[in-house]
Every structure is written in C-alpha cells, then in structure tokens.
N, C-alpha and C. Protein backbone atom coordinates (compact mmCIF):
# COMPACT_ATOMS: atom_id res chain seq x y z
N UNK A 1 14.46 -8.07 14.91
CA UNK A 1 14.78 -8.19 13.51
C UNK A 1 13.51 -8.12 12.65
N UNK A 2 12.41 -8.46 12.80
CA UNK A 2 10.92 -8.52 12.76
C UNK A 2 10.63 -7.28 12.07
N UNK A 3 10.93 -6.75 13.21
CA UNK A 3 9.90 -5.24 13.46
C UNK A 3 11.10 -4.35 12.35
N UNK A 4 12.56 -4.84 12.15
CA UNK A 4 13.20 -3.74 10.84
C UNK A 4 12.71 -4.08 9.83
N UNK A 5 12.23 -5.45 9.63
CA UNK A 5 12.20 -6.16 8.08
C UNK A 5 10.90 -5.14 7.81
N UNK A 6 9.53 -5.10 8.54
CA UNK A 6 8.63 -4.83 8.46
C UNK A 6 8.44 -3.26 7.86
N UNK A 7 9.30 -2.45 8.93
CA UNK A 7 9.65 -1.22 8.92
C UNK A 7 10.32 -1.06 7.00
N UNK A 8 11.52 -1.41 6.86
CA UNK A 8 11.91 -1.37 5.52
C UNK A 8 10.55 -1.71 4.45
N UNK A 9 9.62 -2.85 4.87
CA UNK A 9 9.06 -2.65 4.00
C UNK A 9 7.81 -1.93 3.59
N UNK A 10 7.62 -1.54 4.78
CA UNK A 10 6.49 -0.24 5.00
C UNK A 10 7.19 0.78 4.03
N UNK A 11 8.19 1.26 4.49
CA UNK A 11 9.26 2.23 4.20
C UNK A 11 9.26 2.44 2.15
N UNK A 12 9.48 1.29 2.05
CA UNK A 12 9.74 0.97 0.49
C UNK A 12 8.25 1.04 -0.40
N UNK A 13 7.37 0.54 0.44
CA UNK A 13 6.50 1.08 -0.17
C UNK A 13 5.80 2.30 -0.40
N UNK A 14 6.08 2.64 0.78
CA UNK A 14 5.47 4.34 0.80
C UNK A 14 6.27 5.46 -0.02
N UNK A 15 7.72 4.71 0.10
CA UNK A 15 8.66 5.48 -1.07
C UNK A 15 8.56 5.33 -2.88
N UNK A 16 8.05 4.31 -2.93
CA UNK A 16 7.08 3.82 -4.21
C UNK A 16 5.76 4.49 -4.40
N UNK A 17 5.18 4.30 -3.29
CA UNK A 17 3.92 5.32 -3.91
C UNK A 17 3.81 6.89 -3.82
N UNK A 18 5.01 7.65 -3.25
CA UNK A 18 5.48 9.20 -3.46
C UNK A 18 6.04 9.58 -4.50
N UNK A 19 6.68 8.76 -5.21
CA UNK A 19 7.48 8.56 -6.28
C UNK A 19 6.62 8.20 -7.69
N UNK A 20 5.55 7.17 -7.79
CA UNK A 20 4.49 7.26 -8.65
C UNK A 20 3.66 8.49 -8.28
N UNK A 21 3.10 9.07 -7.24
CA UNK A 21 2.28 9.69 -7.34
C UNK A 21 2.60 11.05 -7.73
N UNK A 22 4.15 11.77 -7.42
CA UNK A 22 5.06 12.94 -8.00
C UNK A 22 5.36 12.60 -9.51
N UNK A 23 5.43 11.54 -10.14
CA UNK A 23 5.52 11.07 -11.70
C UNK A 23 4.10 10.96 -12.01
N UNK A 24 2.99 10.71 -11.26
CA UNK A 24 1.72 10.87 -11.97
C UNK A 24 1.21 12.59 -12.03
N UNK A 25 1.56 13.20 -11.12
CA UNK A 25 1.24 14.59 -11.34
C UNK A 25 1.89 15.63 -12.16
N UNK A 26 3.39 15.11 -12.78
CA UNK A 26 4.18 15.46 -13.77
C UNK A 26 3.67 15.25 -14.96
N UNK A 27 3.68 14.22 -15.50
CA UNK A 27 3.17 13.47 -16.27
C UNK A 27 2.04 13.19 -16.91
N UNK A 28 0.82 13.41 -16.02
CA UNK A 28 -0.36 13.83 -15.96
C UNK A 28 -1.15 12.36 -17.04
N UNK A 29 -0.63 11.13 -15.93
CA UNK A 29 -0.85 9.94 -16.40
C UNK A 29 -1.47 9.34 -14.94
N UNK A 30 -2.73 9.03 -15.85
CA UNK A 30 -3.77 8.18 -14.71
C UNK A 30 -3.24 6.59 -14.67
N UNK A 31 -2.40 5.98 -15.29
CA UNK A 31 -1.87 5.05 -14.97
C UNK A 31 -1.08 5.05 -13.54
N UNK A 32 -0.25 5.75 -13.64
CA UNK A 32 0.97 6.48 -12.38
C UNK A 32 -0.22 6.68 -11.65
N UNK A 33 -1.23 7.36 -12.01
CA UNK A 33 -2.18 7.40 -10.37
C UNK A 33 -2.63 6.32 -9.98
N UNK A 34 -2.91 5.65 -10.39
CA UNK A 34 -4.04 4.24 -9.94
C UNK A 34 -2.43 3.77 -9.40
N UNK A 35 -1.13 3.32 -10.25
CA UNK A 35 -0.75 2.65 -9.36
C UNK A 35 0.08 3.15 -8.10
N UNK A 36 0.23 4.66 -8.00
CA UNK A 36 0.23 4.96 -6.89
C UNK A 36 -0.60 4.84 -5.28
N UNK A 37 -1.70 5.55 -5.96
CA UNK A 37 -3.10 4.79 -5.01
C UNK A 37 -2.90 3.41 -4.45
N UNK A 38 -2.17 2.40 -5.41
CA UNK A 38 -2.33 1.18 -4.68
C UNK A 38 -1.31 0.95 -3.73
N UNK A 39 -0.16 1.94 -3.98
CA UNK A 39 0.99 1.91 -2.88
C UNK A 39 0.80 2.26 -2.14
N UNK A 40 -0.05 3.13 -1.95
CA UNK A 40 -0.45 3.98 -0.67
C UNK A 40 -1.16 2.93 0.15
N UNK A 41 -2.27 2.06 -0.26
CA UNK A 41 -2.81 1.25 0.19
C UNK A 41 -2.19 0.05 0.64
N UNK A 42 -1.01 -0.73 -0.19
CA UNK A 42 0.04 -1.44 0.41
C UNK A 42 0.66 -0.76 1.84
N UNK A 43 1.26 0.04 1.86
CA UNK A 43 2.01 0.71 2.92
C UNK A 43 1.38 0.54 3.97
N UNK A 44 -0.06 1.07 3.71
CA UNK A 44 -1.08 1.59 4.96
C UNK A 44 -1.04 -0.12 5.41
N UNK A 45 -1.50 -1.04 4.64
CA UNK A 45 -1.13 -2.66 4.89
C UNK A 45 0.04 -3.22 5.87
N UNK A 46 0.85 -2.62 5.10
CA UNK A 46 2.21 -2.60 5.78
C UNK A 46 2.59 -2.40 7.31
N UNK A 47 1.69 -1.05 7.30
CA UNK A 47 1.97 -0.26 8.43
C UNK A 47 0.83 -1.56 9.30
N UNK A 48 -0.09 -1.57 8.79
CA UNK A 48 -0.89 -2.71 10.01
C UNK A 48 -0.22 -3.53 10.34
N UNK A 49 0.58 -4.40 9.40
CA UNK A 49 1.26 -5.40 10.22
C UNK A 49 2.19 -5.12 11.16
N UNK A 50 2.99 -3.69 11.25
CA UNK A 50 4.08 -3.24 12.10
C UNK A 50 3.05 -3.03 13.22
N UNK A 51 1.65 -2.41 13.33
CA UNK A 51 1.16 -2.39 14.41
C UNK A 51 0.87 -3.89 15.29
N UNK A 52 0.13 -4.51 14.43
CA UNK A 52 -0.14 -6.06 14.65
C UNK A 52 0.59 -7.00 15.17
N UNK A 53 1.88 -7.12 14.84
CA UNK A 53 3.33 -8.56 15.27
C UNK A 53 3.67 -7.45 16.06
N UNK A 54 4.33 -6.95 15.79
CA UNK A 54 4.93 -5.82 16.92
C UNK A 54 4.64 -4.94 17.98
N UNK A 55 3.70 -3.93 17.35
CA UNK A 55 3.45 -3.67 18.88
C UNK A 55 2.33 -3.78 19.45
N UNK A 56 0.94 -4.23 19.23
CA UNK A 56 0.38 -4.95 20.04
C UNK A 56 -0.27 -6.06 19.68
N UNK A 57 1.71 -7.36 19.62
CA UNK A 57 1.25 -8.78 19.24
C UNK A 57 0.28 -9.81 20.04
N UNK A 58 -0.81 -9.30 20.73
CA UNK A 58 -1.17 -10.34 21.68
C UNK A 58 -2.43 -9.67 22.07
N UNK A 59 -3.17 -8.63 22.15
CA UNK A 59 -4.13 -7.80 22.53
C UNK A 59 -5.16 -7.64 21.58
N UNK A 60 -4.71 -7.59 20.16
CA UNK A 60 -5.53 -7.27 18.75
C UNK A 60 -5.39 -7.68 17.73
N UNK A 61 -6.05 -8.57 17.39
CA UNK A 61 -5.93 -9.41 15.58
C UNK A 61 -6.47 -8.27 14.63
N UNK A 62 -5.35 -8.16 14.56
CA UNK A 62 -5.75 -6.77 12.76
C UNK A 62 -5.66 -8.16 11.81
N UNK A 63 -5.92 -9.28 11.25
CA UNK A 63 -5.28 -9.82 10.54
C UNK A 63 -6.41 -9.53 9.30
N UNK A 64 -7.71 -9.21 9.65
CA UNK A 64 -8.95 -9.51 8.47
C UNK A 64 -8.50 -7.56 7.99
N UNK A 65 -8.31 -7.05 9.14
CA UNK A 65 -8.21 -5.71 8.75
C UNK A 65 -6.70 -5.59 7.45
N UNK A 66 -5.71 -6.06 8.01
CA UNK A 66 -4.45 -6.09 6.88
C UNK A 66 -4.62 -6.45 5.92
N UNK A 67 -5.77 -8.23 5.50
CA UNK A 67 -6.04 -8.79 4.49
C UNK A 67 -7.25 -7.89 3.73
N UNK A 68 -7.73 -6.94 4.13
CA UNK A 68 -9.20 -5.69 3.68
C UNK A 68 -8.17 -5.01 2.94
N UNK A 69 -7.37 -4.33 3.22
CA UNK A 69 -6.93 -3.34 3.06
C UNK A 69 -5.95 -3.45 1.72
N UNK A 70 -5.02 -4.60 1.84
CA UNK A 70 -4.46 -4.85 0.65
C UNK A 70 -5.20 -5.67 -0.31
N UNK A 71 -6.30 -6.12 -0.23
CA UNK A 71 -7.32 -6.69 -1.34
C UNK A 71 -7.52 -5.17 -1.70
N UNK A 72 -7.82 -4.17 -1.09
CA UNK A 72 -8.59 -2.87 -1.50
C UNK A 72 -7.68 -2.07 -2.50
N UNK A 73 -6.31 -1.94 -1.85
CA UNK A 73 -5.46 -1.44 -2.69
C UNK A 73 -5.19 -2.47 -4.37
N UNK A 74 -5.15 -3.64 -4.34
CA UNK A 74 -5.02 -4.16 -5.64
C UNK A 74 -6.25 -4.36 -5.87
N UNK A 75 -7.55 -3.93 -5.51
CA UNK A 75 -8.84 -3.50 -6.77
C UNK A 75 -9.04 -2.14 -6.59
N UNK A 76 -8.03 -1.24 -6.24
CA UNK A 76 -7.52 -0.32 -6.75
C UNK A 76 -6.91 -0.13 -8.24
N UNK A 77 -5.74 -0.48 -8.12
CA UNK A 77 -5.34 -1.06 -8.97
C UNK A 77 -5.75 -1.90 -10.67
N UNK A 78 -6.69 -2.54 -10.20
CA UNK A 78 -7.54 -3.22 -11.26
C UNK A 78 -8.52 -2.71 -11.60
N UNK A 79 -8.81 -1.81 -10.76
CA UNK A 79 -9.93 -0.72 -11.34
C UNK A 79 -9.62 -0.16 -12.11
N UNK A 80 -8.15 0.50 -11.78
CA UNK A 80 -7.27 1.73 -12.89
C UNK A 80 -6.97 1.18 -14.63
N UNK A 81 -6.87 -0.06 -14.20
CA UNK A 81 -6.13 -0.97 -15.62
C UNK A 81 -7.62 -1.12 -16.14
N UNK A 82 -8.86 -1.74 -15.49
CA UNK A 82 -9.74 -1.85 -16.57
C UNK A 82 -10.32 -0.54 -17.16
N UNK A 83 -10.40 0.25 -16.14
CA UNK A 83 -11.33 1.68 -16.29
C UNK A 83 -10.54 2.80 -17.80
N UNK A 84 -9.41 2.52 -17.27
CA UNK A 84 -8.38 3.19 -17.95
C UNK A 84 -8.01 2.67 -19.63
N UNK A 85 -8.34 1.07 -19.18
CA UNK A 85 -7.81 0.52 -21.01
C UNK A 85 -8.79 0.87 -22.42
N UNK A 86 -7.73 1.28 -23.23
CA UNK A 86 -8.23 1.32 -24.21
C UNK A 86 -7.84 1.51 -25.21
C-alpha cells in the first residue's frame, strides 16, 4: 500500500510539472517556469523515496539525498519569485 501511495504521488507531481511547464511555454511566463522546475524537482524527490522505503529499504539511506533535493527544488522556486518580482 506504501509503495501505491508513493507511486500516485510521484505520479501527481510529475503530472503538475508537465502541465506547468506546457502552460509556461504557451504562455511564455517565467512564473509557470520556475514553478514547473520545482515540480520536476519534487517528483525527482518523490521518485527517491519510491527508491528508498521500497525498493532498497534496508541497503541505502537516500534520506539526506531526498531532503537535498526537495530543499533544491523549493529554492528553485524562491529564486523564481524573488528574481522574477517586480
């Protein structure tokens, strides 16, 4: 049950950041990019933890690597909002 919850939410995010990033290239809004970028970086997060609990729960602590990665994606993110405001 773990490994669907995980999956859906890998899933949802990566469908969030295809979806900003096809509305940021329409649109031709660097907002939609930055916060696409950060979905991409959630997901990739995401996806560590499906590697990590699931399939190899006992061999490899990704845990500093999952917590890198989604700090990275939301100063992604906060890069876009400060860089961008004005």
């Amino acid at each position: 049950m773990e490994a669907l919850v995980y999956s859906v939410a890998t899933l949802v995010a990566l469908l969030c950041a295809v979806l900003l990033l096809r509305a940021s290239y329409r649109a031709r809004s660097r907002f939609l990019l930055w916060s696409g970028l950060c979905f991409v970086g959630l997901a990739t997060s995401n996806a560590l933890v499906i590697v990590d609990l699931v399939i190899l729960p006992t061999s490899v602590d990704l845990y500093p690597w999952r917590l890198g990665v989604g700090a990275a994606a939301m100063l992604v993110l906060v890069f876009g909002l400060v860089w961008d405001s004005e």
